[in-house]
Protein backbone atom coordinates (compact mmCIF):
# COMPACT_ATOMS: atom_id res chain seq x y z
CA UNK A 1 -9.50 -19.30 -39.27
CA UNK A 2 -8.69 -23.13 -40.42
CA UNK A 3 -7.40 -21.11 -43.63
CA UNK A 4 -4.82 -19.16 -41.51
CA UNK A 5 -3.56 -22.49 -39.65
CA UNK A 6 -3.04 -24.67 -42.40
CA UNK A 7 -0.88 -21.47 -43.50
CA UNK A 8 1.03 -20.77 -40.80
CA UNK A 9 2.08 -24.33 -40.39
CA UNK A 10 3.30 -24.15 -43.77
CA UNK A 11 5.15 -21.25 -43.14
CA UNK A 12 6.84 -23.02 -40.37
CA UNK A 13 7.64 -25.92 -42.04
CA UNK A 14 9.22 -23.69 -44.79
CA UNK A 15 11.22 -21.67 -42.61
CA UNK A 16 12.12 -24.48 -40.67
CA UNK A 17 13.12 -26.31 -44.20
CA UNK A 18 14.54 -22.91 -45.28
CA UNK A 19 16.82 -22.43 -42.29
CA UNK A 20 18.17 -26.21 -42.47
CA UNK A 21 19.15 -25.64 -45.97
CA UNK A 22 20.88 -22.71 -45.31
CA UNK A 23 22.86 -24.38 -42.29
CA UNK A 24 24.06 -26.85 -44.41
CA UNK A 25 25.20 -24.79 -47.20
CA UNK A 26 27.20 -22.72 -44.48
CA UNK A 27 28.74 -26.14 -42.77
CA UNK A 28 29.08 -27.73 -46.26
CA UNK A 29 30.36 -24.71 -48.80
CA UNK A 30 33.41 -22.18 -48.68
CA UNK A 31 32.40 -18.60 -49.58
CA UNK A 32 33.39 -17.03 -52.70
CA UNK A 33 33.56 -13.72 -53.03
CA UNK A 34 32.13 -13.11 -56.56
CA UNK A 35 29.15 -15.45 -55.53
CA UNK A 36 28.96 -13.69 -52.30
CA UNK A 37 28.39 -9.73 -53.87
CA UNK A 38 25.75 -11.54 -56.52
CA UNK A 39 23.72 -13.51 -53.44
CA UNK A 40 23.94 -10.11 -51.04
CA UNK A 41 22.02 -7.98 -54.31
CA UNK A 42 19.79 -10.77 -54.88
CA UNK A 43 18.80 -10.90 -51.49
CA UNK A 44 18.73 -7.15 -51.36
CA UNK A 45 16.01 -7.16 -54.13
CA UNK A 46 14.28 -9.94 -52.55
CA UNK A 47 14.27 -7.69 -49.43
CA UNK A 48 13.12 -4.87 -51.56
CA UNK A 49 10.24 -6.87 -53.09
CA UNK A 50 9.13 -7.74 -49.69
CA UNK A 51 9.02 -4.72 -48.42
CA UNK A 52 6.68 -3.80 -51.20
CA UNK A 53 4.28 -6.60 -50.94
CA UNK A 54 4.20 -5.71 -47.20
CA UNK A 55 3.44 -2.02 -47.69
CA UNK A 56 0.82 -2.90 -49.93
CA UNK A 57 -0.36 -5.21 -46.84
CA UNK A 58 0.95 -4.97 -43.33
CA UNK A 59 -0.92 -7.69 -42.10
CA UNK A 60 0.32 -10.69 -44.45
CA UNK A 61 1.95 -12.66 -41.90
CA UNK A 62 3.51 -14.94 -44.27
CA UNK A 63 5.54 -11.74 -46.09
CA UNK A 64 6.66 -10.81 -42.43
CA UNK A 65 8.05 -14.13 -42.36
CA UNK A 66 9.88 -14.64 -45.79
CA UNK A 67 11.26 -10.41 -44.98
CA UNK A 68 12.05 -11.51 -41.53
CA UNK A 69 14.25 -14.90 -42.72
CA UNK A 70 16.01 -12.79 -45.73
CA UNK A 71 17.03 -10.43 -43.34
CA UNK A 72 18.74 -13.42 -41.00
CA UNK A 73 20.38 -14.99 -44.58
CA UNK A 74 21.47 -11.42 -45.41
CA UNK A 75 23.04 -11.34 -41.36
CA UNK A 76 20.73 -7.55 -40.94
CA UNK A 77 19.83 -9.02 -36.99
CA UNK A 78 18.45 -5.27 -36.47
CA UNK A 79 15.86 -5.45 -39.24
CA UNK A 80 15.40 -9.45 -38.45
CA UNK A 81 14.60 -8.63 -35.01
CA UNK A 82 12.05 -5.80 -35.33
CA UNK A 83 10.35 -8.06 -37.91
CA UNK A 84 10.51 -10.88 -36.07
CA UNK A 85 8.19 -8.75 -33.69
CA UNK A 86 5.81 -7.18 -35.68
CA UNK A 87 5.08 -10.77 -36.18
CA UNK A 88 4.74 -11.81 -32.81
CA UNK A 89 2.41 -8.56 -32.23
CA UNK A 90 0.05 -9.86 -35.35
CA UNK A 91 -0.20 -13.40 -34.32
CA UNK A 92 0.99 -13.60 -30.40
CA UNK A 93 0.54 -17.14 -29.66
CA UNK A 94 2.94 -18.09 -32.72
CA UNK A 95 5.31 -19.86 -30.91
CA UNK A 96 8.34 -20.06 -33.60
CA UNK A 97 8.13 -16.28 -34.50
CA UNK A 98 9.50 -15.49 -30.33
CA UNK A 99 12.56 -18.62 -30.91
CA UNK A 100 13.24 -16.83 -34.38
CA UNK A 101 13.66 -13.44 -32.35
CA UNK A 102 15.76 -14.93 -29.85
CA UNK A 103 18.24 -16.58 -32.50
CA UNK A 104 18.01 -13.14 -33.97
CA UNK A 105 19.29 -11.53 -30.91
CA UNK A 106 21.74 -13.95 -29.99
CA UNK A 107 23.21 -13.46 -33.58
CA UNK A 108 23.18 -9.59 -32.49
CA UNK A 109 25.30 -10.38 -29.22
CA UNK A 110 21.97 -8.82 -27.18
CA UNK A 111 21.79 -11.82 -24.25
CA UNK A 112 19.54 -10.65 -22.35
CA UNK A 113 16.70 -10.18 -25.07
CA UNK A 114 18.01 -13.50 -25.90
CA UNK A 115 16.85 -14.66 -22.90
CA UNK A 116 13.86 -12.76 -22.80
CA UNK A 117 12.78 -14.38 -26.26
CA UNK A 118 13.59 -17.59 -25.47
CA UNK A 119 11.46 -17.70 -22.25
CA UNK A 120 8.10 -16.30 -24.21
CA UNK A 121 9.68 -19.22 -26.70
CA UNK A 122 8.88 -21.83 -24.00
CA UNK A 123 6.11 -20.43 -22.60
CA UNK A 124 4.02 -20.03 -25.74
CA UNK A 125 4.33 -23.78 -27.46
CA UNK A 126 1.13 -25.10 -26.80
CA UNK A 127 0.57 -28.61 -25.32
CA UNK A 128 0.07 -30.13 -28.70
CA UNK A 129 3.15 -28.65 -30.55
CA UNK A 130 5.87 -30.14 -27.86
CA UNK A 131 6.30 -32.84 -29.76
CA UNK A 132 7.21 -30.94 -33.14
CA UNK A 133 9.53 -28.71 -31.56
CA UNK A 134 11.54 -30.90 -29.00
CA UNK A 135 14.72 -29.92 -30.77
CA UNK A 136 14.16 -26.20 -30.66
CA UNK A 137 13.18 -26.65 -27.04
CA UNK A 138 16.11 -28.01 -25.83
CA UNK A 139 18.22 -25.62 -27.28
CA UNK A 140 16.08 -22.56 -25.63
CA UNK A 141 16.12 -24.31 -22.13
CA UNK A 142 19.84 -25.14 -22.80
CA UNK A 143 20.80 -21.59 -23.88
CA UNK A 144 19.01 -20.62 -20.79
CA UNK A 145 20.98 -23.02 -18.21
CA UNK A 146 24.01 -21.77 -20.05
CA UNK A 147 23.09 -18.19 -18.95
CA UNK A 148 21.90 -18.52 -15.69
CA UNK A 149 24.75 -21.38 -14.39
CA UNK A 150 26.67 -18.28 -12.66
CA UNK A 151 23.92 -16.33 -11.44
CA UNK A 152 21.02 -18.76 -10.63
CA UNK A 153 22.93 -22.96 -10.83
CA UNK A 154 19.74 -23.99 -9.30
CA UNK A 155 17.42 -22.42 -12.05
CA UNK A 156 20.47 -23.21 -14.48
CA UNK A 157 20.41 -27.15 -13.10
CA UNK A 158 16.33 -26.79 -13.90
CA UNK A 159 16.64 -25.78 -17.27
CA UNK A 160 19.09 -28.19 -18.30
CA UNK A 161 17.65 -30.80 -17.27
CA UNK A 162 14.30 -29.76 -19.26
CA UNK A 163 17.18 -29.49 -22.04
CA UNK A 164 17.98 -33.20 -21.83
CA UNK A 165 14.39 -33.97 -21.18
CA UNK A 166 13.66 -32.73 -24.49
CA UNK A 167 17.42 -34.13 -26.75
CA UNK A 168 18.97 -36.57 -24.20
CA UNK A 169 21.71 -36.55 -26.95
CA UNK A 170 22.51 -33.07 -26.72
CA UNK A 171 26.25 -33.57 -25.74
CA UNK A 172 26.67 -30.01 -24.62
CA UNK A 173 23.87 -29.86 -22.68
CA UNK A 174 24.97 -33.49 -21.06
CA UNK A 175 28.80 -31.71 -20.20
CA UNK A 176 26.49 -28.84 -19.05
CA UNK A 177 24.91 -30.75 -16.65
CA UNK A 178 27.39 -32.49 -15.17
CA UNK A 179 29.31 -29.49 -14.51
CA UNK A 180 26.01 -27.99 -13.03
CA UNK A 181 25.61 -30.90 -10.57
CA UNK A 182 29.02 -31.67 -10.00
């Protein structure tokens, strides 16, 4: 069981690396076409190697994970999503696997599995992981107040403030607020 820890925190500190890289490539590069169709097959034979592996073992978490993230760099939310949950089903108190489905969704335009995703987000980081994932926290309770500000402002005023709580730089989420509470 230690084993399995040790691993999955790697795996999270890899996606999480793996993910940052990516955003700064796409805030720091322009697309070129020719480089564009050779990354799309790479990734598609990454895909298709991963799919392998995983055939060969259903259970390796860590596979899940690596299929799961190439199908979010290749923009495939579908097949990002429904991995995204078979990893949730194999290890259920993985907190980062439910806030990769909810970016997933959101990236599909589905809001209200967003949502959904985002609140088992919150409600599975353990005690002893808040610290770690104070960023990604304050985006799900932000994302959340930015749902529910027409349907629920008090629940929406909750949730942003948890927002803050968690990023009190978080300049959206500080314009949020005072529009909430104004």
């Amino acid at each position: 069981m230690k084993m399995a820890k040790i691993n999955i925190k790697n795996l999270f500190l890899g996606l999480v690396l793996v993910g940052s890289a990516g955003f700064v490539n796409a805030q720091t590069t322009q697309k070129d076409t020719a480089n564009n169709t050779a990354a799309t097959s790479q990734a598609g034979s990454g895909i298709e190697a991963l799919k392998k592996q995983i055939e060969a073992n259903p259970k390796d978490a860590e596979s899940l994970a690596k299929l799961a993230t190439a199908y979010q760099e290749a923009s495939d939310w579908t097949n990002a999503i429904e991995t995204w949950k078979k990893i949730s089903a194999l290890l259920p108190d993985w907190a980062p696997s439910y806030y990769s489905q909810a970016y997933a969704y959101q990236s599909a335009k589905d809001d209200a599995n967003a949502k959904i995703a985002y609140e088992k987000y919150i409600a599975t980081v353990k005690p002893e992981e808040v610290e770690q994932n104070k960023k990604n926290l304050a985006y799900a309770y932000f994302y959340l107040a930015f749902t529910e500000q027409q349907t629920d402002p008090n629940k929406a005023k909750e949730h942003i403030a948890q927002s803050i709580k968690y990023d009190p730089s978080n300049q959206d989420a500080i314009k949020l607020s005072k529009a909430l509470n104004s």
